[in-house]
Every structure is written in structure tokens, then in C-alpha cells.
Protein backbone atom coordinates (compact mmCIF):
# COMPACT_ATOMS: atom_id res chain seq x y z
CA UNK A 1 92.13 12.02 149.73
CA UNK A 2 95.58 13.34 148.79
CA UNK A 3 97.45 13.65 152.58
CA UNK A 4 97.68 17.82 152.90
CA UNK A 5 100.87 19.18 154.68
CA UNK A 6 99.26 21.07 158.35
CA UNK A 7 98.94 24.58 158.78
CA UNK A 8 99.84 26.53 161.49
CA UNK A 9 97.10 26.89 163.83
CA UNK A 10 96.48 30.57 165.55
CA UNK A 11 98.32 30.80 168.92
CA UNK A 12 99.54 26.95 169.04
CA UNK A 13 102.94 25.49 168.61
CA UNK A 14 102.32 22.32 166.66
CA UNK A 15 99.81 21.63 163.99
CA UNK A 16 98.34 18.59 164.52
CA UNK A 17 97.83 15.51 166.41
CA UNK A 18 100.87 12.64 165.63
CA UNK A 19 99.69 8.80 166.35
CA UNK A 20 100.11 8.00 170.15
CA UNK A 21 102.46 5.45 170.01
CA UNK A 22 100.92 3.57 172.69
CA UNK A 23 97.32 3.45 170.98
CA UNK A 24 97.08 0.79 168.55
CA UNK A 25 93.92 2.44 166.65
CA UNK A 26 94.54 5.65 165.03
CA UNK A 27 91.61 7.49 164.12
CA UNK A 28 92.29 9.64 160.60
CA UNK A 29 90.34 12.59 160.21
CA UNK A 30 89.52 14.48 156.50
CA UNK A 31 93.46 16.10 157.05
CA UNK A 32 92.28 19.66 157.62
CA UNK A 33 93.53 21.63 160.26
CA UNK A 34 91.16 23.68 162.43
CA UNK A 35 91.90 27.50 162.26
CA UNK A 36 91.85 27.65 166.37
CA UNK A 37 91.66 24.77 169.31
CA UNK A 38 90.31 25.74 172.10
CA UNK A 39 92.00 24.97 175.30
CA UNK A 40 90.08 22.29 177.74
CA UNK A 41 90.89 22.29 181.64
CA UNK A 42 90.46 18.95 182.79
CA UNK A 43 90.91 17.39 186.93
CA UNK A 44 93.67 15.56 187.62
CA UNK A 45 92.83 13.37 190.74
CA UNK A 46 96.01 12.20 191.76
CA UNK A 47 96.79 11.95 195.17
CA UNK A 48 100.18 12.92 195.77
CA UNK A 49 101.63 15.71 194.01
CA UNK A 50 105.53 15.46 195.23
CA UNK A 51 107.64 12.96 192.55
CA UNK A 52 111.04 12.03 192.60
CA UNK A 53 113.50 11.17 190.23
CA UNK A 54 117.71 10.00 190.02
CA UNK A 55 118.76 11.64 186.96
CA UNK A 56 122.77 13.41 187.17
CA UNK A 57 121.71 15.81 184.77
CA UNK A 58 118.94 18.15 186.44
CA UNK A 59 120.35 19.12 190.28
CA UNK A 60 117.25 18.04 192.41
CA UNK A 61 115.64 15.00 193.23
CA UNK A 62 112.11 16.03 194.18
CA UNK A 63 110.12 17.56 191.73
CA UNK A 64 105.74 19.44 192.01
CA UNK A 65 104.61 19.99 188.51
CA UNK A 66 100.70 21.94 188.80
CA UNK A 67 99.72 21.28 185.58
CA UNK A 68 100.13 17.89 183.22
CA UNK A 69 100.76 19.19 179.53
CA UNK A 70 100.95 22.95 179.04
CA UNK A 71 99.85 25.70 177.00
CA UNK A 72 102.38 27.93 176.48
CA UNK A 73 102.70 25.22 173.18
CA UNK A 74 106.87 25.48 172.84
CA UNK A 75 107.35 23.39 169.96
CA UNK A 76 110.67 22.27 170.87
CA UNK A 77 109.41 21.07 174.13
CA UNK A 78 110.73 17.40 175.75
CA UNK A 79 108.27 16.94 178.13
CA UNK A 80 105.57 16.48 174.80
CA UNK A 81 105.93 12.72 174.63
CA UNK A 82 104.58 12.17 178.46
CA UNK A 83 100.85 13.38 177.12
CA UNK A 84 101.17 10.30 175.52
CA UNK A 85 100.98 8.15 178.78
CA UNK A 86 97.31 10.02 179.25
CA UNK A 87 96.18 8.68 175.95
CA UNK A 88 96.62 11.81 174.28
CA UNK A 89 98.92 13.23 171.72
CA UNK A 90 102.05 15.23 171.73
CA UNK A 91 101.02 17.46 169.49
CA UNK A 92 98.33 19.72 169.55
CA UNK A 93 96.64 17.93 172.72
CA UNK A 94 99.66 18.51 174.89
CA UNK A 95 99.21 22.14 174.64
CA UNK A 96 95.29 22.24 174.68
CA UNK A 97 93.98 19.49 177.12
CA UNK A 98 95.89 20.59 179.94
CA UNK A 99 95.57 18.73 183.51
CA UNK A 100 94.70 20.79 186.35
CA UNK A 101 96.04 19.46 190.09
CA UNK A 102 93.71 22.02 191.98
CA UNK A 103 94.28 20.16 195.64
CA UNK A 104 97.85 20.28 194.91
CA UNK A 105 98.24 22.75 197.97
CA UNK A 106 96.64 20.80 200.21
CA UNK A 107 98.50 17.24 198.97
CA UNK A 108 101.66 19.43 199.34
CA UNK A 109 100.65 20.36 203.28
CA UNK A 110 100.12 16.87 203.99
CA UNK A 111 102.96 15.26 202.66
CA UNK A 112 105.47 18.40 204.00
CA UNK A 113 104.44 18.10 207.33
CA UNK A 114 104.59 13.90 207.53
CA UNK A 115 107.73 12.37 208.95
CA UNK A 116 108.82 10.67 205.87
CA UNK A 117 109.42 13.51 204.61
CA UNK A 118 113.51 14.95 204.68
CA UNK A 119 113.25 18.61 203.84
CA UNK A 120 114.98 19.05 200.64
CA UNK A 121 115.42 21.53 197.52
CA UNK A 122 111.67 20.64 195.37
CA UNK A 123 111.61 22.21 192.21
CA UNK A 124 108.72 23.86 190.43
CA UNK A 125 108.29 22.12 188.28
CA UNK A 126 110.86 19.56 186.17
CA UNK A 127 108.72 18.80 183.63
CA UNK A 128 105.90 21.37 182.53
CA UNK A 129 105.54 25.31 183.62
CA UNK A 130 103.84 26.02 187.03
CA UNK A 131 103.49 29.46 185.18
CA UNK A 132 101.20 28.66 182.44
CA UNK A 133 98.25 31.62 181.45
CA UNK A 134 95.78 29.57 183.36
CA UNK A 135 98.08 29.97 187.07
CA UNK A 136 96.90 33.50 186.53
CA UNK A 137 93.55 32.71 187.24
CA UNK A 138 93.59 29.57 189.62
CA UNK A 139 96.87 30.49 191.18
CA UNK A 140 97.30 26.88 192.03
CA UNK A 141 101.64 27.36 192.15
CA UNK A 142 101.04 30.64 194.47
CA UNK A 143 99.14 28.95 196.72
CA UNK A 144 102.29 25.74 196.61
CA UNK A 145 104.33 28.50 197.05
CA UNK A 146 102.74 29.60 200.15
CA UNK A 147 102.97 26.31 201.91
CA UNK A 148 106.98 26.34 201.01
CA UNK A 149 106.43 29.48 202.46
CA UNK A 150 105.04 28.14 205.63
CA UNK A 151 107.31 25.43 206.02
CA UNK A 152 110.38 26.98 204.51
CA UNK A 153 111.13 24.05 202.09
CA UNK A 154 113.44 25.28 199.57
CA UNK A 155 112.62 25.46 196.31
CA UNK A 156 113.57 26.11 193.11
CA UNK A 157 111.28 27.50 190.68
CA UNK A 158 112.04 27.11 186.45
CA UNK A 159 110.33 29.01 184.34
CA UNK A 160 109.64 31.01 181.16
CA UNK A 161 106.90 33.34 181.97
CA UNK A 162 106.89 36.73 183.21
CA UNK A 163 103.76 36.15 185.80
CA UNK A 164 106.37 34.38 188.47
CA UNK A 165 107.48 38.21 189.17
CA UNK A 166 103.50 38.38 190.89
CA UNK A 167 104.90 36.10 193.59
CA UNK A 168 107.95 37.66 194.63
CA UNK A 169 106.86 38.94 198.05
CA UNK A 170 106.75 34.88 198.95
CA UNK A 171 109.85 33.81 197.07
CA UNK A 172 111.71 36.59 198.32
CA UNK A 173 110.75 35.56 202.05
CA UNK A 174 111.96 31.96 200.71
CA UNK A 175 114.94 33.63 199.94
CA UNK A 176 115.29 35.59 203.48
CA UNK A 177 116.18 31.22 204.67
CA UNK A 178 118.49 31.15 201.66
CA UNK A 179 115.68 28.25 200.47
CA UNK A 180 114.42 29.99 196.60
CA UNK A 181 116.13 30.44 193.34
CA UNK A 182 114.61 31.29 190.48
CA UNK A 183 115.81 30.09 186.81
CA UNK A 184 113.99 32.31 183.89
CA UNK A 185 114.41 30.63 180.32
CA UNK A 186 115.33 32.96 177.55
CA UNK A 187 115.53 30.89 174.21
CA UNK A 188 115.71 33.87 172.10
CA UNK A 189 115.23 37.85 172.23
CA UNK A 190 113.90 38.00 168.83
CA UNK A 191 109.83 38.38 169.36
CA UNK A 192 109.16 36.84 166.30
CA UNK A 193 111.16 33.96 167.01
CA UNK A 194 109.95 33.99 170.18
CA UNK A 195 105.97 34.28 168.88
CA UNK A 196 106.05 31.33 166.45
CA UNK A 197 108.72 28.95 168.94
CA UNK A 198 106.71 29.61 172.29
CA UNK A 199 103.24 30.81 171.10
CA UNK A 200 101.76 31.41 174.68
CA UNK A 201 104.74 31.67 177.13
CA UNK A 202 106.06 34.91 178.44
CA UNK A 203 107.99 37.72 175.47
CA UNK A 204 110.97 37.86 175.89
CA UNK A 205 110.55 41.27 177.63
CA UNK A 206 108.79 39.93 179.85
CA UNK A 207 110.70 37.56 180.68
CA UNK A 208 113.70 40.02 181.58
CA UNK A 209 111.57 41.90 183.62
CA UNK A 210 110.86 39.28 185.85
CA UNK A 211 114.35 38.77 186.61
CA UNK A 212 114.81 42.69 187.35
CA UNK A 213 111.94 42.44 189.77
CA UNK A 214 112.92 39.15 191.64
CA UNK A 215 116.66 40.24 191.96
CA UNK A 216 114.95 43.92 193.33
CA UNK A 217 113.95 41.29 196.29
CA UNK A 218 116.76 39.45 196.75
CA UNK A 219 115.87 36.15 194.82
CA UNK A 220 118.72 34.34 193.45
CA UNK A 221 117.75 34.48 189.56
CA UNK A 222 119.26 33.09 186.75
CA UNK A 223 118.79 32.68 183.30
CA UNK A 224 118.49 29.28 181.63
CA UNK A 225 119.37 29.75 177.54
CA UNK A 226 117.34 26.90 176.90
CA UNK A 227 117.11 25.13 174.96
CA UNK A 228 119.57 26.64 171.93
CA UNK A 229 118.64 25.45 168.93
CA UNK A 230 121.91 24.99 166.64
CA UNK A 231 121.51 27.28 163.31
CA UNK A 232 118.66 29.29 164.71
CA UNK A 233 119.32 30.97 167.93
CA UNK A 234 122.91 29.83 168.74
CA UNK A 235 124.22 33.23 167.80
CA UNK A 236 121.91 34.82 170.18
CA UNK A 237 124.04 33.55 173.20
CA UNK A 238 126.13 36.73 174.00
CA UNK A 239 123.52 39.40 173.66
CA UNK A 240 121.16 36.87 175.87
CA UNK A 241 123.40 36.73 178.57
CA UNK A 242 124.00 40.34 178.56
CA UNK A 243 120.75 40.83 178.50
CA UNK A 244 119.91 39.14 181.66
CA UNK A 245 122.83 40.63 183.30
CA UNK A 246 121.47 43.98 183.61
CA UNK A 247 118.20 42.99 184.65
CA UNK A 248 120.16 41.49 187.57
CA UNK A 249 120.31 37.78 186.77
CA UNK A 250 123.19 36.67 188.89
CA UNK A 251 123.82 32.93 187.50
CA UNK A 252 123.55 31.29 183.88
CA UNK A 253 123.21 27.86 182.20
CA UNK A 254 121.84 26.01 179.26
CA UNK A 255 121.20 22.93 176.90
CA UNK A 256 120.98 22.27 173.75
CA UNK A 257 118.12 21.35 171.75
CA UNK A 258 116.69 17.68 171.89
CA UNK A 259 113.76 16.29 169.82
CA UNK A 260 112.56 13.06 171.75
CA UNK A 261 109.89 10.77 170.06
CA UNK A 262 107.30 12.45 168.12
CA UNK A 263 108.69 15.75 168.79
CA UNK A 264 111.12 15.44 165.75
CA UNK A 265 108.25 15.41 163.85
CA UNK A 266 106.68 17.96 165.34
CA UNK A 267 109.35 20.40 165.24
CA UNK A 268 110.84 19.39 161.46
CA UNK A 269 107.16 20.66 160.72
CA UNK A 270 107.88 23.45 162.46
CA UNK A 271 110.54 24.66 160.55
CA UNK A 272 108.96 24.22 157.13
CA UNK A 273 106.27 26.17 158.22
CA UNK A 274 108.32 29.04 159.26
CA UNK A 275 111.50 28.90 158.89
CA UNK A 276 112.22 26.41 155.13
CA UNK A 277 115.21 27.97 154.29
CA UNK A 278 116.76 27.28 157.38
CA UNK A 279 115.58 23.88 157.76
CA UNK A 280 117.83 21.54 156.45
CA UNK A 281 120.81 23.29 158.21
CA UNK A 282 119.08 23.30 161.68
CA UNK A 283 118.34 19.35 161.36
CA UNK A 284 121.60 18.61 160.14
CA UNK A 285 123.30 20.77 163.19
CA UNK A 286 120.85 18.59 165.81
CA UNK A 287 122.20 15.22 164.46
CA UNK A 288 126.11 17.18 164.54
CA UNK A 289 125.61 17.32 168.31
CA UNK A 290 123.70 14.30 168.98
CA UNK A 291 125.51 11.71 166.99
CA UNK A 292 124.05 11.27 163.40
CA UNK A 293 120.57 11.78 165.71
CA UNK A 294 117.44 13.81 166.69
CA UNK A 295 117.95 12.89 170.09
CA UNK A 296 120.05 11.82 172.99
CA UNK A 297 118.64 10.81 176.00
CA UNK A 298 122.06 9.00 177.71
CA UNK A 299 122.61 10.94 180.96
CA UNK A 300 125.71 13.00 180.82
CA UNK A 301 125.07 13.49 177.55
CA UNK A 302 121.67 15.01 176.62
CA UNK A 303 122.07 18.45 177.99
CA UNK A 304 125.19 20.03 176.23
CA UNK A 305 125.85 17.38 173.43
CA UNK A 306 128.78 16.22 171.84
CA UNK A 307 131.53 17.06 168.79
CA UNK A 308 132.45 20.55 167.08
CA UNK A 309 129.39 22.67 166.67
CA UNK A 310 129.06 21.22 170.61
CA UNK A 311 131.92 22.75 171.94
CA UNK A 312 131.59 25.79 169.82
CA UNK A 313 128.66 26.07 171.45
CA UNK A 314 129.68 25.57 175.23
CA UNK A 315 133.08 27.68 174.15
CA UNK A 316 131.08 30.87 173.59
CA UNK A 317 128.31 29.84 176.23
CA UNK A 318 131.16 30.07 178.74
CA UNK A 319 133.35 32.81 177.67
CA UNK A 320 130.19 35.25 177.45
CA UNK A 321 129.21 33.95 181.11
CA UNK A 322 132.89 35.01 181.94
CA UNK A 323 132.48 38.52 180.05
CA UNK A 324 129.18 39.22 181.84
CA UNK A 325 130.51 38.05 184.94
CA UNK A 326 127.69 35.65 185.59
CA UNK A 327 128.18 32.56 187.92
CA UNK A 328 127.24 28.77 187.68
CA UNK A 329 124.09 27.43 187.71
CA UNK A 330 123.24 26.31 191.29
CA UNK A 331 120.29 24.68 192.93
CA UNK A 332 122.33 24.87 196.86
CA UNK A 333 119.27 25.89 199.04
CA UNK A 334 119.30 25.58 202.59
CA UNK A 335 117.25 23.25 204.49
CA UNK A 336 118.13 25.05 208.06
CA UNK A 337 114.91 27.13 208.33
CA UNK A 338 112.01 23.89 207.89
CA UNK A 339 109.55 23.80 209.82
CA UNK A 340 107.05 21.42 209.50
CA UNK A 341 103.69 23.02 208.44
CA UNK A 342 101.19 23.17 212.03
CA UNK A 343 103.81 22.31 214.21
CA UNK A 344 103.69 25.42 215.69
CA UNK A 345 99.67 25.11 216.44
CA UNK A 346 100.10 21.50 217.45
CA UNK A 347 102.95 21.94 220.31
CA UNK A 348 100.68 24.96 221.79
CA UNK A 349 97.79 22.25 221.68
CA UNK A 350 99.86 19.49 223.17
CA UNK A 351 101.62 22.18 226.23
């Protein structure tokens, strides 16, 4: 059978399943895509949920991702490839067979209140959203977020859906210990942009209205234009910023787009799906800032990119930060306030 170009399926962000490049036997199906994929939930057992990392270019060091893949199905999205290292794909299965940490509160208890552990800024989450549709059922990040609480860890949340507003009451008591800031990414304000790009994450509406009602509470919030993709939502820069300074965002930064491993594929698909007449002159801007390539992953060099359309890019970034009088991006949290979590209960037992 003649190999068929994939459709788009309903609600996803990629169309099909790319070989796992760690699997030796690929399995070839008829080449028909499936109108809808369900999503599957599935237990992840692990029994620490608190990683670290030494990379320049991100500003923390310790890092609690919820969830391993994640729906919201952003097409553009980095963190694809590391489905791979469960034996699934980065396509479609990255977005559908989503890993669920449900004792993460408890693992989080445990290791905040050990003596190893040096209170420090943890983010939520580095590598996939703690905000996906599914939190809004198991509320596995709200219940993380009220052991931070507890202990008053700092923390610094990332993410591109509107349901983080529902836990303002405990970031905004983080906040109270100067240990919570909140980074909203806004790729684009076009909604059909938006529908296609990031099929299941938060509109773009949304999005702002999250950082209205965190700022209403005294959260530090930010917005993250990331990532910009060059020829497609670069010019969207100025009126994004602006945008997020009257809901009250008080601090700004961004990337640029980068297409790691079998997300090039992914995402080249992508674009000749919706957006062919564009195509070739987004892919040819990606390899302008990344050196003839799809993807940089040198540190220093990955987030922001190098040459002309690069510093274009960063010019205009910066001088609308300057015009909307929006500060640095900043991850300084306070580690004053810890506590460790039952310390309180276990002195009055001890006395």
C-alpha cells in the first residue's frame, strides 16, 4: 500500500505515531489515521517525585513534574522525545498515554521534611504541565501545592493553562513568604493559532485571565512568550506583552522555537497540514537561528538562538518589555519561611 500523508486527528497535536528510536521493531499499521484517540491514564510508581538537574539555561535546580507526557498535545513541544524512554512515541502517545504520579503528595511530604533536604526554589514542573485537563479532576499539583504550602518551600510554577488561577488562595499564601511565582505561557493570541498549535491547553483568554487573578493576590506572574516560532507568531511579540501587562503580569521572558528529535517531524507535518503556505519560510527561519539546523541543544545557546532573524527577535522582545514596562524574568524566592512539614506536631510530642 501506497504510504498516505496523516490527517489531523480531532483535538490532538500530532498525527501519528513516529518510530521510537530506541525500539528496534517497528510495527506498521494499514497508514490510516484514527478520527479520535482516546486518552489512557496510566500509574506511574516511582518513588521519588523531586529531580534535579545542572542546566545554565532554566534558573532552578530542583524540578516535580505530576504527570509524564501531557495532553494539552502542543506540537512544538521539547519535552516529546522523553515518551520515548517509556517505550512509547512522541507523537500521538505523548499526548494520549499520559502517566499519572497520584502519591506524588505524599513522596513530596516525605522527602521535604528529611534532612537531606536544603530548602530551595522547586519548580512545577520543568518538563510537562502540572496543569493538564486531567489536574482538574485528580488535583494531584493542588494537593503538591499544599504541602509547599505547609512547609513554605518556594516554588515556581510554569504553565499554560488557565486552571492554575483555581489555586491562588495557596500560591498567594506562598507568596505572603515571598516563596511563589507564577510564569503563564502565551505563544500566540490568535485562537486559531492557538486551537490547531496547543489543541487542549488553556485559550489564550484564558490564559490572561489567570494572570489578572493571581496578580489580584499578590503572586508574582509573568508571562513566558514561548516558544516563538520564527515566521508564524514572531510578530505577535508586542501586542503579547501588552497584553499581559494589563492583566497585571509584572515580569516577561521567552525562547525561541526548537524541534529536538522526532519533533521536527512532527511539527514540519504540522505545518503542511495547516499552515503549507507558510511552511517553507517557517523551516527555513528555524535553521536561520539554529545554525543551518532544526535544533540546538548547546547550553547558552538553545533558548534565544543565534544570527539576524535572532537578534531581530530579542531586539523587539526587549524593546516591547521596555515599552510595557515589564521586568526580567526571575525565579529569586525566599527560603526564610521553611519549615519542615510535622515539625511543629513532633516538637509538641517530644516537650
Amino acid at each position: 500500500m501506497a504510504w498516505q500523508k496523516p490527517q489531523a486527528v480531532h483535538g490532538r497535536g500530532a498525527a501519528d505515531n513516529p518510530a521510537n528510536r530506541f525500539e528496534r521493531i517497528e510495527v506498521a499499521l494499514d497508514g490510516t489515521t484514527p478520527e479520535r484517540v482516546e486518552t489512557v491514564y496510566l500509574d506511574d510508581t516511582s518513588r521519588s517525585v523531586i529531580s534535579t538537574n545542572t542546566s545554565p539555561d532554566v534558573g532552578f535546580d530542583a524540578s516535580l513534574n505530576p504527570y509524564r507526557g501531557c495532553e494539552h498535545g502542543c506540537i512544538y513541544c521539547y519535552a516529546r522525545p522523553t515518551h520515548e524512554y517509556l517505550g512509547f512515541s512522541a507523537g500521538l502517545d505523548f499526548e494520549s498515554r499520559i502517566l499519572v504520579k497520584r502519591s506524588a503528595p505524599e513522596l513530596l511530604r516525605s522527602e521535604l521534611a528529611s534532612p537531606r533536604w536544603q530548602p530551595q526554589v522547586l519548580a512545577l514542573s520543568g518538563v510537562t504541565d502540572p496543569y493538564q485537563p486531567v489536574e482538574r479532576k485528580l488535583e494531584i499539583t493542588r494537593r503538591c501545592l499544599e504541602v509547599l504550602a505547609e512547609a513554605r518551600n518556594p516554588v515556581g510554577v510554569i504553565t499554560k493553562s488557565g486552571l492554575v488561577a483555581r489555586d491562588a488562595d495557596l500560591l498567594g499564601e506562598l507568596a505572603r513568604h515571598d516563596a511563589a511565582v507564577v510564569s503563564v505561557s502565551i505563544t500566540t493570541l490568535d485562537p486559531e493559532i492557538a486551537r490547531t498549535m496547543e489543541p487542549r491547553a488553556g485559550s489564550p483568554r484564558r490564559r490572561l485571565d489567570a494572570i489578572a487573578r493571581l496578580a489580584e493576590v499578590g503572586v508574582p506572574v509573568g508571562a513566558m512568550v514561548a516558544p516563538i516560532v520564527p515566521g508564524l507568531t514572531d510578530h505577535e511579540i508586542p501586542r503579547i506583552l501588552e497584553a499581559a501587562a494589563e492583566a497585571g503580569a509584572s515580569f516577561a521572558g521567552y525562547t525561541l522555537l526548537r524541534l529536538p528529535g522526532a519533533v521536527a517531524g512532527l511539527f514540519e507535518s504540522w505545518l503542511e497540514e495547516h499552515f503549507p503556505d507558510r511552511k517553507a519560510r517557517v523551516l527555513h527561519r528555524v535553521q536561520d537561528v539554529r545554525g543551518g539546523r532544526l535544533n540546538e541543544s548547546r547550553f547558552g545557546h538553545r533558548m534565544h538562538g543565534v544570527g539576524p532573524i535572532a537578534e531581530h527577535i530579542r531586539g523587539l522582545f526587549h524593546q516591547s518589555r521596555r515599552r510595557y514596562h515589564l521586568g526580567q524574568r526571575s525565579f529569586e524566592l525566599s527560603t526564610a519561611a521553611f519549615r519542615r512539614p510535622g515539625g511543629e506536631q513532633l516538637s509538641l510530642f517530644q516537650g
